[in-house]
N, C-alpha and C. Protein backbone atom coordinates (compact mmCIF):
# COMPACT_ATOMS: atom_id res chain seq x y z
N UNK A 1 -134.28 -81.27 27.33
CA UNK A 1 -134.22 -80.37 28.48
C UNK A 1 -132.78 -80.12 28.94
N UNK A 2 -131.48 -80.75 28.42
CA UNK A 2 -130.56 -80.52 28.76
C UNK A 2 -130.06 -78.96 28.90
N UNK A 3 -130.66 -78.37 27.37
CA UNK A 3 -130.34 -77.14 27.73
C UNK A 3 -131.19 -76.23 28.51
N UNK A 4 -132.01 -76.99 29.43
CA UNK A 4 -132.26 -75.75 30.50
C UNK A 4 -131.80 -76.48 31.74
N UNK A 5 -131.71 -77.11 31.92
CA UNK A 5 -130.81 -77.40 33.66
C UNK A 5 -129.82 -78.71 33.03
N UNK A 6 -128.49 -77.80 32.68
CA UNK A 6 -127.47 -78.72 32.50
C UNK A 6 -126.53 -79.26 33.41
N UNK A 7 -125.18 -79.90 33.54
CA UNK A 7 -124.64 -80.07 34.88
C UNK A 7 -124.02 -79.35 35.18
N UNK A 8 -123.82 -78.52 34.22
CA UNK A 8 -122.82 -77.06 34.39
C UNK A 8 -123.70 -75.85 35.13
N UNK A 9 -124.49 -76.20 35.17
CA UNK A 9 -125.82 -75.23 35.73
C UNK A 9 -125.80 -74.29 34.95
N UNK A 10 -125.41 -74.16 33.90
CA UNK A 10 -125.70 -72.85 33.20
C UNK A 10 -126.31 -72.73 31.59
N UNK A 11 -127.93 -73.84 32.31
CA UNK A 11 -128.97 -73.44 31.00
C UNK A 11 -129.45 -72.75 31.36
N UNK A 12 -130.72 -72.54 30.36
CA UNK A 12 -131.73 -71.32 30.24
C UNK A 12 -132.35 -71.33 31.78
N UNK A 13 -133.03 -72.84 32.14
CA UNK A 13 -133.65 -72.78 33.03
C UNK A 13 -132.87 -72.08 34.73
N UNK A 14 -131.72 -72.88 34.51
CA UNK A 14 -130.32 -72.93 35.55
C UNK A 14 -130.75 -71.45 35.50
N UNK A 15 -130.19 -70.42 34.64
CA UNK A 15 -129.87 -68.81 34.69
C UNK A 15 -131.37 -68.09 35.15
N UNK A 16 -132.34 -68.72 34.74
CA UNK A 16 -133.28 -67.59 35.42
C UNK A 16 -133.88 -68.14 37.08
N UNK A 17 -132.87 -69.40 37.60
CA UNK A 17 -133.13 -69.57 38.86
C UNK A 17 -131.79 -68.62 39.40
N UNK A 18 -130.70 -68.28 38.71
CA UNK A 18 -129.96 -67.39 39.44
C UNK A 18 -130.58 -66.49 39.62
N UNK A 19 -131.01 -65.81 38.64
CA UNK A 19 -131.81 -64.39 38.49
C UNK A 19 -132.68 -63.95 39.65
N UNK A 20 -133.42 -64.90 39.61
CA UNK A 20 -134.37 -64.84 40.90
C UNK A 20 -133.65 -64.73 42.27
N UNK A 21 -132.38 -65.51 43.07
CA UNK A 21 -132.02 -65.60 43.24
C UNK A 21 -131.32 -63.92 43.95
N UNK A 22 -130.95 -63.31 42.63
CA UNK A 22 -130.48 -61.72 42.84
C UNK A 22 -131.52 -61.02 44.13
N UNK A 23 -129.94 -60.07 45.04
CA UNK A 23 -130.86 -59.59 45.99
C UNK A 23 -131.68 -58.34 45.64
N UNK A 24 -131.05 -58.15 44.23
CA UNK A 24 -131.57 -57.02 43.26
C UNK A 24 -133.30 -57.28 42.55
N UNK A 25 -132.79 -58.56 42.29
CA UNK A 25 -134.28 -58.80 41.45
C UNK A 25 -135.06 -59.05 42.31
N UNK A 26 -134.65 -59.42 43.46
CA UNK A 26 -136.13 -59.68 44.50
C UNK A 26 -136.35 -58.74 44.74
N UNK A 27 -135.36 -57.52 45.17
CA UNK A 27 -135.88 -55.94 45.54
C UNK A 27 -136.89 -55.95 44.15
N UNK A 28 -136.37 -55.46 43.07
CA UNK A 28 -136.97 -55.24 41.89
C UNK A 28 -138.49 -56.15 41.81
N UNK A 29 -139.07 -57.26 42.46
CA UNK A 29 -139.85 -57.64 42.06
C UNK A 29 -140.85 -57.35 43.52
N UNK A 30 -140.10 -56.60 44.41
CA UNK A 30 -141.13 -56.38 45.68
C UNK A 30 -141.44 -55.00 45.46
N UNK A 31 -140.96 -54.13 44.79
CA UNK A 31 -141.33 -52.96 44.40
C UNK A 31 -141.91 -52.71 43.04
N UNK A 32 -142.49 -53.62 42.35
CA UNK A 32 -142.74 -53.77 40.75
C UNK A 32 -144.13 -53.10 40.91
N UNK A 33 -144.51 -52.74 41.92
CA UNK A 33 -146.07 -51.91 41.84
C UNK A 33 -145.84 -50.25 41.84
N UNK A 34 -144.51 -49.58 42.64
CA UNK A 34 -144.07 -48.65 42.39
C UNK A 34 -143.47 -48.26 41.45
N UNK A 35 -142.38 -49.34 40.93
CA UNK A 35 -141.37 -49.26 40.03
C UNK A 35 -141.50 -50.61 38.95
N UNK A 36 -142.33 -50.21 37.83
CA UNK A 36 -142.02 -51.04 37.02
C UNK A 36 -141.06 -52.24 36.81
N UNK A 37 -141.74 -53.43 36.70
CA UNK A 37 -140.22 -54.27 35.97
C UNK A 37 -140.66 -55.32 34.96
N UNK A 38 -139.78 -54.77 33.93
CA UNK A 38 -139.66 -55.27 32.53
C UNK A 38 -138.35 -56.56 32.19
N UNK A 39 -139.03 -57.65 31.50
CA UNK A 39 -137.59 -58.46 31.64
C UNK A 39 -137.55 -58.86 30.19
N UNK A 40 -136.87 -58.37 29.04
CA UNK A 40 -137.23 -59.01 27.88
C UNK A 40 -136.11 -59.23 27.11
N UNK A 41 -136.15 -60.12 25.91
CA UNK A 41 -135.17 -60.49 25.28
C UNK A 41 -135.16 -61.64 24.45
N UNK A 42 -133.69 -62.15 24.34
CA UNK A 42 -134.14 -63.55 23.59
C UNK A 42 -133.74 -64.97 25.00
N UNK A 43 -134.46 -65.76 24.86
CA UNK A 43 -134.45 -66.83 25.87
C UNK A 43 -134.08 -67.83 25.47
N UNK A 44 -133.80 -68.12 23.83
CA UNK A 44 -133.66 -69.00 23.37
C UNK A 44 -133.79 -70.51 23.72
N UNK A 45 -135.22 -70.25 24.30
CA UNK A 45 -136.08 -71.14 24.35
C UNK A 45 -137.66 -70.93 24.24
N UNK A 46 -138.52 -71.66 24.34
CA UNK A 46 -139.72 -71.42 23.89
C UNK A 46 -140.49 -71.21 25.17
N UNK A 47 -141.81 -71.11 25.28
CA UNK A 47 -142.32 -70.98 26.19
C UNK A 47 -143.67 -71.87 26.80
N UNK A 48 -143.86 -72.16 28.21
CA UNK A 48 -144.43 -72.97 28.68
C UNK A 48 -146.48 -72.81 28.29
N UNK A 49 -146.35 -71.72 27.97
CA UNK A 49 -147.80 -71.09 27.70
C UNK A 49 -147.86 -71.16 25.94
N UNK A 50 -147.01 -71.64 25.50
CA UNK A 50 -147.55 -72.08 23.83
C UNK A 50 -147.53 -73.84 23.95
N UNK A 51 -146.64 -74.54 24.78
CA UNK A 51 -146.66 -76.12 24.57
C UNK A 51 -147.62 -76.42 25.64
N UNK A 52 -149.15 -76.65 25.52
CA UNK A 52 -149.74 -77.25 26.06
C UNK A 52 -150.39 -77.95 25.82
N UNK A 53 -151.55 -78.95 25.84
CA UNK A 53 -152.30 -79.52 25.75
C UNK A 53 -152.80 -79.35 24.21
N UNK A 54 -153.60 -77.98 24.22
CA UNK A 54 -153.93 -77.66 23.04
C UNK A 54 -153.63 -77.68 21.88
N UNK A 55 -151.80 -77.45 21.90
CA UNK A 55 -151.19 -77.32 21.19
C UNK A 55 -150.15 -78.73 20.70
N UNK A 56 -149.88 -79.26 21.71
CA UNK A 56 -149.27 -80.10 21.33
C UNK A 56 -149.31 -81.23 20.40
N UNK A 57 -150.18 -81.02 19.21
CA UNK A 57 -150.40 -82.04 18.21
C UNK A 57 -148.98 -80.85 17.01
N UNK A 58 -148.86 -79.59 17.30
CA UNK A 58 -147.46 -78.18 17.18
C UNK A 58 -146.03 -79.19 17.18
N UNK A 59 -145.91 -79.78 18.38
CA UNK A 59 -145.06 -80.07 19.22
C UNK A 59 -144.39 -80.99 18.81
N UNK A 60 -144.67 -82.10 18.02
CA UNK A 60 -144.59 -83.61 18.03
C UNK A 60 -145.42 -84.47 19.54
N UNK A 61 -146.22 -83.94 19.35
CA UNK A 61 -147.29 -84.07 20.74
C UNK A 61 -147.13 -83.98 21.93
N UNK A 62 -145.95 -83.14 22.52
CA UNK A 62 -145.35 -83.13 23.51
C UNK A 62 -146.11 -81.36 24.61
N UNK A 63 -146.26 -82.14 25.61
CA UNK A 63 -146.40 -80.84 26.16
C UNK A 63 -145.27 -80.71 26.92
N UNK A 64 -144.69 -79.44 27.21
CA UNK A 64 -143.64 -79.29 27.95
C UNK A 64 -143.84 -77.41 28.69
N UNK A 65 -143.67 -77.74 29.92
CA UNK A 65 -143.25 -76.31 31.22
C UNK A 65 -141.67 -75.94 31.00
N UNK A 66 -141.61 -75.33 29.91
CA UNK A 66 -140.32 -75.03 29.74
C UNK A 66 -140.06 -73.71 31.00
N UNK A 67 -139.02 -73.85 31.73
CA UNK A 67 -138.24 -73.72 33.00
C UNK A 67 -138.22 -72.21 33.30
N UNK A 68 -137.67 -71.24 32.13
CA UNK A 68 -137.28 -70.18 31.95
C UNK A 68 -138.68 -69.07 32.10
N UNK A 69 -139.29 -69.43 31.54
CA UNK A 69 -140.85 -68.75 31.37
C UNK A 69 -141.48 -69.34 32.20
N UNK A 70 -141.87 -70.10 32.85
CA UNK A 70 -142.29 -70.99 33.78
C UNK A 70 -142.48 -70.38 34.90
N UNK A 71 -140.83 -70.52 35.68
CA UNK A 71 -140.14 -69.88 36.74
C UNK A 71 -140.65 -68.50 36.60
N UNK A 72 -139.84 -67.19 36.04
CA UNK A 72 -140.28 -66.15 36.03
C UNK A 72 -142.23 -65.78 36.23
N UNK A 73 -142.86 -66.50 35.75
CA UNK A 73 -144.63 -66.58 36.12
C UNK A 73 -144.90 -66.77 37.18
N UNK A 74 -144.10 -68.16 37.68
CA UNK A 74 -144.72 -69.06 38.71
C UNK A 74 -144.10 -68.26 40.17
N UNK A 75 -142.49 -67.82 39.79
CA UNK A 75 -141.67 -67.61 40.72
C UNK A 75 -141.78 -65.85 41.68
N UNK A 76 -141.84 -65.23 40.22
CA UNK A 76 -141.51 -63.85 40.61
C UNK A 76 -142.65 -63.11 39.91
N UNK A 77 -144.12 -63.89 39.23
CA UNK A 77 -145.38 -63.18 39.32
C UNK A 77 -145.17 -62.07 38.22
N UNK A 78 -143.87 -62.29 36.85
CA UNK A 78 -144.15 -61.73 35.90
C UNK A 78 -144.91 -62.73 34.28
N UNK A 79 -145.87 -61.70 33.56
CA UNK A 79 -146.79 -61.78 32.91
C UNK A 79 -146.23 -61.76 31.43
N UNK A 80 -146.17 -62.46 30.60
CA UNK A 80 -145.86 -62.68 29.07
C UNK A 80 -146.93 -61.38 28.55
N UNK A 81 -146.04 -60.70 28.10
CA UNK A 81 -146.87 -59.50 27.76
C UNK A 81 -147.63 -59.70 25.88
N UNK A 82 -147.30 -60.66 25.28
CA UNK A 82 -147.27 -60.78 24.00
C UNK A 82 -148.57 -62.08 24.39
N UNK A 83 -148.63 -63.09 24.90
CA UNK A 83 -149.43 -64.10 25.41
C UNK A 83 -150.90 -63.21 26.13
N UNK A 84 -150.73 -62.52 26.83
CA UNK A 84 -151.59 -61.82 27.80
C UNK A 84 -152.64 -60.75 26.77
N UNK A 85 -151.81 -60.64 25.47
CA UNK A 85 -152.76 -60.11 24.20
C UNK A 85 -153.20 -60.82 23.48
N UNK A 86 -152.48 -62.00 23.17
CA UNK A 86 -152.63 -62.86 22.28
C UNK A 86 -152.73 -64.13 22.64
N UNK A 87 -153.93 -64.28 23.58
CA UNK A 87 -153.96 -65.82 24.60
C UNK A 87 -153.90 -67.03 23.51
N UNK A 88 -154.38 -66.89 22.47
CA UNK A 88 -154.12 -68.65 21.93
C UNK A 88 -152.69 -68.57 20.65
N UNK A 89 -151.71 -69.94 21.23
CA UNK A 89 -150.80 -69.94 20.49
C UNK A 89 -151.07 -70.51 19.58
N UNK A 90 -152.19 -70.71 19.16
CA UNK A 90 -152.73 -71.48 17.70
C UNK A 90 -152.84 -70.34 16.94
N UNK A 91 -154.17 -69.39 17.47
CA UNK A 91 -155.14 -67.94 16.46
C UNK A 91 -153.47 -67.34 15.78
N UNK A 92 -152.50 -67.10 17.16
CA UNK A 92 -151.52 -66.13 16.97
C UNK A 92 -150.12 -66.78 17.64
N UNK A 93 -149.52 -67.37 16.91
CA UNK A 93 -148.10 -68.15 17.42
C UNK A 93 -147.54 -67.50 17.83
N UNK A 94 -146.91 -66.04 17.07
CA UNK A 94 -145.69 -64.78 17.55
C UNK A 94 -144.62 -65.87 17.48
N UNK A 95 -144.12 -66.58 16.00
CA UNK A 95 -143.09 -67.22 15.84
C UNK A 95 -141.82 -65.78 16.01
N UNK A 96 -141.12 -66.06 16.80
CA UNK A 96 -140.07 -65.23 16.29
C UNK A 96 -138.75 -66.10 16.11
N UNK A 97 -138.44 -67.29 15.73
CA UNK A 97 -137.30 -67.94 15.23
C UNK A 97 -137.52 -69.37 14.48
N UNK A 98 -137.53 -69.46 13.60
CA UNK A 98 -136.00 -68.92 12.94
C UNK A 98 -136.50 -68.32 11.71
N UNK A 99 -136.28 -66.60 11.10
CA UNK A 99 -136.38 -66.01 10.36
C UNK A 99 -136.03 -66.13 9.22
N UNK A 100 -134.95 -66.52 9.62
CA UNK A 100 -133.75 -66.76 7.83
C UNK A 100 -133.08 -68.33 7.81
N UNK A 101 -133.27 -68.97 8.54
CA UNK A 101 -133.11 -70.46 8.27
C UNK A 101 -133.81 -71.56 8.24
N UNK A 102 -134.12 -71.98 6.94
CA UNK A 102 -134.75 -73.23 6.52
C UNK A 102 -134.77 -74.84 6.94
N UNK A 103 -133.14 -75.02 7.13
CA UNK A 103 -133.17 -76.00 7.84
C UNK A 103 -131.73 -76.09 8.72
N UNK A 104 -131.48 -77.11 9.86
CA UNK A 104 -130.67 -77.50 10.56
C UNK A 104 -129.56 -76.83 10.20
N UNK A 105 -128.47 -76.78 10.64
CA UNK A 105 -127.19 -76.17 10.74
C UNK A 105 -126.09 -77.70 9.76
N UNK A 106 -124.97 -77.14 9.98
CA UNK A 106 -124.19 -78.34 8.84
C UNK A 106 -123.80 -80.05 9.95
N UNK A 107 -124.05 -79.81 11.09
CA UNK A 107 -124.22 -80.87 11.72
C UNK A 107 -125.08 -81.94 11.01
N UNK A 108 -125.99 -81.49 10.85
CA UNK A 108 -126.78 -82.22 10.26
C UNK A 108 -127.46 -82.01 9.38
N UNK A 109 -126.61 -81.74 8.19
CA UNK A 109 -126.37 -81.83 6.83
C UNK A 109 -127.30 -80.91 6.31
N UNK A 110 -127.76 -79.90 7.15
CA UNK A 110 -128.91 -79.18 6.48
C UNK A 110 -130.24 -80.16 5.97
N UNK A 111 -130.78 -80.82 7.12
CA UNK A 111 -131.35 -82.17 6.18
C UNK A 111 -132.43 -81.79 7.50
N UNK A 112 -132.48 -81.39 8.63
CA UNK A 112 -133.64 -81.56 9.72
C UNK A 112 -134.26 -80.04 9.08
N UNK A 113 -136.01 -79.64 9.07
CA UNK A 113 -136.10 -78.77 9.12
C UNK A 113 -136.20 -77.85 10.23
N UNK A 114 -136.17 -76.44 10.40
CA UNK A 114 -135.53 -75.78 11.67
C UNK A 114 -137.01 -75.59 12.22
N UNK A 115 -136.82 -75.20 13.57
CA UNK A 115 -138.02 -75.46 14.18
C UNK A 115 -138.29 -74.09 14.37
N UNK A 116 -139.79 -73.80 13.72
CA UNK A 116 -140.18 -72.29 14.23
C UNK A 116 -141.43 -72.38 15.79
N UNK A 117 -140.79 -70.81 16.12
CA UNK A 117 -141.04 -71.00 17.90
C UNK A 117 -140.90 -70.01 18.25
N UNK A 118 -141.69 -69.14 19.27
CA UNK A 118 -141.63 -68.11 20.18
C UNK A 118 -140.77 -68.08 20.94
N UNK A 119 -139.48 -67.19 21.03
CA UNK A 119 -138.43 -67.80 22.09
C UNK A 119 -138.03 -66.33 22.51
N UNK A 120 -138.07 -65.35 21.69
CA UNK A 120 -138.44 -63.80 22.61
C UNK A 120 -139.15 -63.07 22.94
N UNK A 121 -139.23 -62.69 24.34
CA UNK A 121 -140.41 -62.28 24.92
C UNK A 121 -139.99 -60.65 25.81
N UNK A 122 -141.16 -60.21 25.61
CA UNK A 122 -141.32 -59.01 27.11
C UNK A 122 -142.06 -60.00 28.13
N UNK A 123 -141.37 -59.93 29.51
CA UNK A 123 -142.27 -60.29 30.21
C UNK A 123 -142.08 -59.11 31.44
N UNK A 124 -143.52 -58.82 32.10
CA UNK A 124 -143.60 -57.97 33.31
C UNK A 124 -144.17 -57.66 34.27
N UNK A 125 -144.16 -57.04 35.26
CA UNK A 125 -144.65 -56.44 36.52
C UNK A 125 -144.92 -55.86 37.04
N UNK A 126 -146.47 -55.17 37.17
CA UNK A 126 -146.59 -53.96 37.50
C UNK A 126 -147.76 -53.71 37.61
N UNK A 127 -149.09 -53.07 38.19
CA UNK A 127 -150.14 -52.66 37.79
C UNK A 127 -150.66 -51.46 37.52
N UNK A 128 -149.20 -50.62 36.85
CA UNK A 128 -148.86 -49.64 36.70
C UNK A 128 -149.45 -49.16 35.38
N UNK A 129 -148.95 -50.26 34.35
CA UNK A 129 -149.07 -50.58 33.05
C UNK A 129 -150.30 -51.88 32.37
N UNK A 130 -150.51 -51.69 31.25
CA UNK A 130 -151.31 -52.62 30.63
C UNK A 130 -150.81 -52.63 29.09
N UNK A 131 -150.66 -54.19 29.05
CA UNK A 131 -150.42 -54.24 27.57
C UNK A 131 -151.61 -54.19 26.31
N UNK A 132 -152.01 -53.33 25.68
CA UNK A 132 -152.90 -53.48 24.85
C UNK A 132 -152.79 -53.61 23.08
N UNK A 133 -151.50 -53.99 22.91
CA UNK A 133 -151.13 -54.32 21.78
C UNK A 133 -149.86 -54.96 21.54
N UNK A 134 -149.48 -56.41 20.95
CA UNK A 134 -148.06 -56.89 21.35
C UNK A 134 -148.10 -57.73 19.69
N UNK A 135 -147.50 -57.82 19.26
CA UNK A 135 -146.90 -58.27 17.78
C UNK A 135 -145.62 -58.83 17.66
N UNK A 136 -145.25 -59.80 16.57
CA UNK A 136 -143.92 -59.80 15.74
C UNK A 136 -143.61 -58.87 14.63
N UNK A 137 -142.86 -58.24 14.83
CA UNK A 137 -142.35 -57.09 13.86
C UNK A 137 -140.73 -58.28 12.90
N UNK A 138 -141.03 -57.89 11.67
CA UNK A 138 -140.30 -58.34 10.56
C UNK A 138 -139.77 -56.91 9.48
N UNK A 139 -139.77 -56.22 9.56
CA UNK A 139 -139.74 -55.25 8.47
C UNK A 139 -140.98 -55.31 7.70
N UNK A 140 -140.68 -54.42 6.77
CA UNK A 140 -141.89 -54.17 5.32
C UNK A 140 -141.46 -54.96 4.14
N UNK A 141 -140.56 -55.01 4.10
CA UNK A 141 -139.81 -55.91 2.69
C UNK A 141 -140.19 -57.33 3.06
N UNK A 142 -140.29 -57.81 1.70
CA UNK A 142 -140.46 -59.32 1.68
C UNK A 142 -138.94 -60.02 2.67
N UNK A 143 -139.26 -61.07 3.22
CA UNK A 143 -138.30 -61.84 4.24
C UNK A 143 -137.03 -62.66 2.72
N UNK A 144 -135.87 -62.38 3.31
CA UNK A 144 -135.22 -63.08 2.54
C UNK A 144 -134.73 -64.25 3.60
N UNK A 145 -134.57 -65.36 2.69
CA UNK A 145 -134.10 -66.58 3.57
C UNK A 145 -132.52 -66.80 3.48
N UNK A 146 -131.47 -67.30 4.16
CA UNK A 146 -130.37 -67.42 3.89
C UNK A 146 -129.88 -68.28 2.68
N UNK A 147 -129.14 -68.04 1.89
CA UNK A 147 -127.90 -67.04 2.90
C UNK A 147 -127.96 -65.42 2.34
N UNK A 148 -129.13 -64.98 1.73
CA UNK A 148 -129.42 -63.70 1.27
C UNK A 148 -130.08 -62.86 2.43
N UNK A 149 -130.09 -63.15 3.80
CA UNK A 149 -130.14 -62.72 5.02
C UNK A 149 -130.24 -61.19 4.98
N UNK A 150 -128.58 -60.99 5.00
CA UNK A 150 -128.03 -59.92 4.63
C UNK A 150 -129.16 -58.44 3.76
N UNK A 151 -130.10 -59.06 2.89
CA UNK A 151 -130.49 -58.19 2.42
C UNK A 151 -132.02 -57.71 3.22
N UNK A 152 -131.91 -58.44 4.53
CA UNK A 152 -133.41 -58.34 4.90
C UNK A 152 -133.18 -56.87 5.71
N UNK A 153 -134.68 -55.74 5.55
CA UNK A 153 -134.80 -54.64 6.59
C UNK A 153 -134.84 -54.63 7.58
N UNK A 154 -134.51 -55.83 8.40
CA UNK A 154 -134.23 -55.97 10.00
C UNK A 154 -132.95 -56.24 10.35
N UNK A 155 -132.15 -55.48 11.38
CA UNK A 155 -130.95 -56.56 11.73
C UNK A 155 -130.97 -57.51 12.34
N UNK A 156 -131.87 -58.42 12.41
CA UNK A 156 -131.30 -59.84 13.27
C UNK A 156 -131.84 -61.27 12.50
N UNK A 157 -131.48 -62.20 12.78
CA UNK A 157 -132.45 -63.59 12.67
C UNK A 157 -133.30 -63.75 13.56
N UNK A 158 -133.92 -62.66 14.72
CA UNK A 158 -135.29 -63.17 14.93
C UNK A 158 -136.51 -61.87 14.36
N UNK A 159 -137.71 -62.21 15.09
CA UNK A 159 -138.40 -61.36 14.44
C UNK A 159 -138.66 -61.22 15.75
N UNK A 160 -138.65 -59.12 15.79
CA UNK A 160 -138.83 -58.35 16.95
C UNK A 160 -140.23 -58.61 18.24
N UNK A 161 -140.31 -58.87 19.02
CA UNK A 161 -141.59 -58.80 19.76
C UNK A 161 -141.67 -56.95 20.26
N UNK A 162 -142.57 -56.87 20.06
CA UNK A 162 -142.96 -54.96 20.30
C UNK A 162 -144.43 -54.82 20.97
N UNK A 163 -144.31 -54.62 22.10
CA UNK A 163 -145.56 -54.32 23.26
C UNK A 163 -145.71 -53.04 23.33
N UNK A 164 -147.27 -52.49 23.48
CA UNK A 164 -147.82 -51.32 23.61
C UNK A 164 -148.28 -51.39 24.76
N UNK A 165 -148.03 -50.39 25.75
CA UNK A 165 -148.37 -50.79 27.34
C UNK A 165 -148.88 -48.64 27.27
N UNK A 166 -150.31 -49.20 28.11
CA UNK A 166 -150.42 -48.05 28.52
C UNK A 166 -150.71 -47.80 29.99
N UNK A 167 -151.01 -46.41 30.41
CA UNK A 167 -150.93 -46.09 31.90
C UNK A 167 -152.69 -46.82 32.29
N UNK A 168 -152.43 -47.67 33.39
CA UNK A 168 -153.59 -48.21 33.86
C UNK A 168 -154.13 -47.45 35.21
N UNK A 169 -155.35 -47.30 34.65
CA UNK A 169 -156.33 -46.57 35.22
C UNK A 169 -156.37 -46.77 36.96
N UNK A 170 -155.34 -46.59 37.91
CA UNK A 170 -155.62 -47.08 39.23
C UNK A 170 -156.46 -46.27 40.18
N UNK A 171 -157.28 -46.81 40.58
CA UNK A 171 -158.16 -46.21 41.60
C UNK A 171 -157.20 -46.00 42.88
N UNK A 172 -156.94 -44.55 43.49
CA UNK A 172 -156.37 -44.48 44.87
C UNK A 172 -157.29 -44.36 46.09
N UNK A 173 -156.53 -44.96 47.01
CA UNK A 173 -157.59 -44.71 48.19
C UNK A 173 -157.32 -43.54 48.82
N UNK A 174 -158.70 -43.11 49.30
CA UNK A 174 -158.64 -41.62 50.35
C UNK A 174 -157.58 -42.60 51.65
């Protein structure tokens, strides 16, 4: 957990208690019924709604409320849009890291294998919208592993999360 509330305050967990924090994002999250709000990216960390109970035989049997995803749910009442389609992280993991690396970095000798994990997400706010379709996108070509990276049809080392949100049906009052 160091890297989400370090002493420097500036882990994963640390940064999305700034966030919240913003007199922007609280505007942004008191108006999220008028005005959409979308928060997505990489978090480079995993999320509290795949390490649970269920799962944690995944884990090395660990359940863990990782901070970042946590907070944003618990705090400011936004919704894992990829989870909210795909409720079990067993049926449907949505690994998106690590794409092109097999094992550990040269610290350690390339000898640990790398841990695959959901660590980018859409998450959002609104009852504006509904997600009715959310995936990992990889390209069409077979995945190359490093260090032949380079030749894969995606640019990155993770694999894309891509949400289909459509206009939800709101009843207005007279």
């Amino acid at each position: 957990m160091k890297g989400e509330h370090s002493p420097r305050k500036d882990g994963r967990g640390d940064d999305v208690i700034q966030l919240l924090k913003l007199p922007e994002f609280q505007e942004a999250i008191r108006n999220s019924e008028q005005n959409p709000l979308i928060v997505c990216g990489d978090f480079n960390c995993p999320s509290h709604l795949d390490w649970k109970e269920d799962t944690k035989h995944l884990h090395g049997d660990w359940i863990v409320e990782w901070p970042a995803t946590y907070l944003l749910e618990s705090k400011a009442g936004l919704i894992d849009s990829f989870r909210q389609v795909n409720p079990s992280p067993i049926q449907t993991p949505g690994i998106t890291w690590s794409t092109v690396h097999q094992a550990s970095g040269y610290e350690w000798d390339y000898s640990i294998p790398e841990p695959l994990d959901r660590i980018d997400f859409i998450m959002y706010k609104t009852p504006k919208y509904k997600p009715v379709k959310s995936f990992t996108y990889f390209g069409t070509e077979p995945i190359q592993q490093m260090p032949n990276h380079q030749n894969n049809d995606y640019p990155s080392d993770h694999f894309s999360v891509i949400t289909d949100f459509v206009l939800n049906n709101l009843q207005r009052r007279a």
